[in-house]
Protein backbone atom coordinates (compact mmCIF):
# COMPACT_ATOMS: atom_id res chain seq x y z
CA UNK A 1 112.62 185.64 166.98
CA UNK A 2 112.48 182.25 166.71
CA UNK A 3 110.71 179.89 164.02
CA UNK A 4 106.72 179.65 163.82
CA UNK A 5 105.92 176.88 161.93
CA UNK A 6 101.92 177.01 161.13
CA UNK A 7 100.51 173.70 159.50
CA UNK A 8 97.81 171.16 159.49
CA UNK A 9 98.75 167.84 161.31
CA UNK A 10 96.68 165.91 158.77
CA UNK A 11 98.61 167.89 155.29
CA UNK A 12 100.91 165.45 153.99
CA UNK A 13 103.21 168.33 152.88
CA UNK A 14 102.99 170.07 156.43
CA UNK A 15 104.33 166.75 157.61
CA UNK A 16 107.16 166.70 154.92
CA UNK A 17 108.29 170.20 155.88
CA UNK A 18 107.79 169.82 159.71
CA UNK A 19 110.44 166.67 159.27
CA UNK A 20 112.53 168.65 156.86
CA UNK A 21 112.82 170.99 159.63
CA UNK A 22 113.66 168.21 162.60
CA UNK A 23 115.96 166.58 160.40
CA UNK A 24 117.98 169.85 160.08
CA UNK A 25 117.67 170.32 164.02
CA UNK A 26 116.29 173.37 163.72
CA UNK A 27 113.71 174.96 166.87
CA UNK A 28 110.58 175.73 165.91
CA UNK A 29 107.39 176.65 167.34
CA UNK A 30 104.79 173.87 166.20
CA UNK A 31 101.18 176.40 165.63
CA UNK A 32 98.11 174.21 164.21
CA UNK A 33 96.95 176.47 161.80
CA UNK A 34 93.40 175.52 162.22
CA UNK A 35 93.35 175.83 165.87
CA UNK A 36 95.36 178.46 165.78
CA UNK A 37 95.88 180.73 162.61
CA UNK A 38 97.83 183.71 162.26
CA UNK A 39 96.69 186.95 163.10
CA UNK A 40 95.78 189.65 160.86
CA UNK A 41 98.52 191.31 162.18
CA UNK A 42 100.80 188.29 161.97
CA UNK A 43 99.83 187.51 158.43
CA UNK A 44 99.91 191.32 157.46
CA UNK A 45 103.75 191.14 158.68
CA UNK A 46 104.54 188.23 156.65
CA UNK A 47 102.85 189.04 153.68
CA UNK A 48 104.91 192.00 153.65
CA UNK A 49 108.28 190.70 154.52
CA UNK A 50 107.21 187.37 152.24
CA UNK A 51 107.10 190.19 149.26
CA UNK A 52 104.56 187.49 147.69
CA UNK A 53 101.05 188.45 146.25
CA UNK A 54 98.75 187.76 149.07
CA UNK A 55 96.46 185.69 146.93
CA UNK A 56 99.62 182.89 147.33
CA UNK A 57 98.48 182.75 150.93
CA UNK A 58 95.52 181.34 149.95
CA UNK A 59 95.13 177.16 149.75
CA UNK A 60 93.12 177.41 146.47
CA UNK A 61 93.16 173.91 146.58
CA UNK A 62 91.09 173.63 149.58
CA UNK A 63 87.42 172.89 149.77
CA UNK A 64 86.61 175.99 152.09
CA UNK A 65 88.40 178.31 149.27
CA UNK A 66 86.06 176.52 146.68
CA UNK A 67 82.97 176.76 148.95
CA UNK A 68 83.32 179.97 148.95
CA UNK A 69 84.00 180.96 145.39
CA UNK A 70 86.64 182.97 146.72
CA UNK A 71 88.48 182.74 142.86
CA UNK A 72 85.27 185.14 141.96
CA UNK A 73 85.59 187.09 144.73
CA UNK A 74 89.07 187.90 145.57
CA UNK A 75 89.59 189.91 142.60
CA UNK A 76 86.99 192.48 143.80
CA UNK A 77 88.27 191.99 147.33
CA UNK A 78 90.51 194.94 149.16
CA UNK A 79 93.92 193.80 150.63
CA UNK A 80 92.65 194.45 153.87
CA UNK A 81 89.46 192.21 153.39
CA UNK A 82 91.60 189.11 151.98
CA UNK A 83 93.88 189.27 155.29
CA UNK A 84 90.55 189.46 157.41
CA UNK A 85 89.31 186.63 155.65
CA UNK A 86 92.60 184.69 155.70
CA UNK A 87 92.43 185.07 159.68
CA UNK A 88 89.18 183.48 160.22
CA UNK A 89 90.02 180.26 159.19
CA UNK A 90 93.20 178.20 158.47
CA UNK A 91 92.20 176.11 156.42
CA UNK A 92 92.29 178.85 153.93
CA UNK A 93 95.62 179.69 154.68
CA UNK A 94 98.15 177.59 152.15
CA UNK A 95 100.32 175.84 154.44
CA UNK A 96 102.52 175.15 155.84
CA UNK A 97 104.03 179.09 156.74
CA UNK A 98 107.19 179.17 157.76
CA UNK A 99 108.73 182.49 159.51
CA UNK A 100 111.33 184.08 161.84
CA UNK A 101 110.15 187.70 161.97
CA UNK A 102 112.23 188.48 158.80
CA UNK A 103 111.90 185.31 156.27
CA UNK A 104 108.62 183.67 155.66
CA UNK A 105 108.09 180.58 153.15
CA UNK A 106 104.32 179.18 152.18
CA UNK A 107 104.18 175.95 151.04
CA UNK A 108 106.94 173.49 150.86
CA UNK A 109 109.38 173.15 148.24
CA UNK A 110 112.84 171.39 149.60
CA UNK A 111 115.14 173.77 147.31
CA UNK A 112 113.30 176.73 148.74
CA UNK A 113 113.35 175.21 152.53
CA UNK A 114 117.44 174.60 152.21
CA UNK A 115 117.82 177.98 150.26
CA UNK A 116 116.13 180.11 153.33
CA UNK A 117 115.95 177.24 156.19
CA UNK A 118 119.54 175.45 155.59
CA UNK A 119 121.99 175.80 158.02
């Protein structure tokens, strides 16, 4: 499979890791995460093969995850229910997600990006 890269044009760090990625010449499919987010089956796959805690999908940074009170609710949330919610709108999703079927990255950290991205 190839890359999916899934960020927000207007993220400074989805920017960073988009170039990080063109600078190392790597192909990547460019998804706008708000336009187009994962699907719960999509982000069901990656949490898995991520092996993170789901709740490091979410942008608990963001205003919609604050809106939402979502650091109430998600502990009394089922797995299934966070992906769900995670699916309806990006801008919940902690981006940028990088992923090739197997490897998956959230967020952008160089020293993670050369460790799993690096050629």
């Amino acid at each position: 499979m190839a890359i999916a890269y899934y960020g927000y044009p207007k993220c400074g760090t989805c920017r960073k890791a988009k170039k990080w990625l063109e600078n190392k010449g790597l192909e990547f499919e460019d998804n706008n995460i708000v336009e187009h987010p994962p699907t719960k089956e999509e982000l069901q796959q990656m949490i898995e093969k991520s092996g993170l805690d789901i709740k490091k999908f979410f942008n608990v940074s963001g205003m919609k995850y604050r809106e939402l009170n979502l650091k109430d609710k998600l502990p009394d949330m089922t797995d299934e229910e966070k992906i769900e919610l995670l699916a309806t709108d990006g801008m919940l999703i902690k981006r940028p997600i990088v992923t090739d079927g197997s490897k998956v990255t959230v967020g952008f950290k160089e020293e993670q990006f050369e460790e799993v991205w690096g050629a």
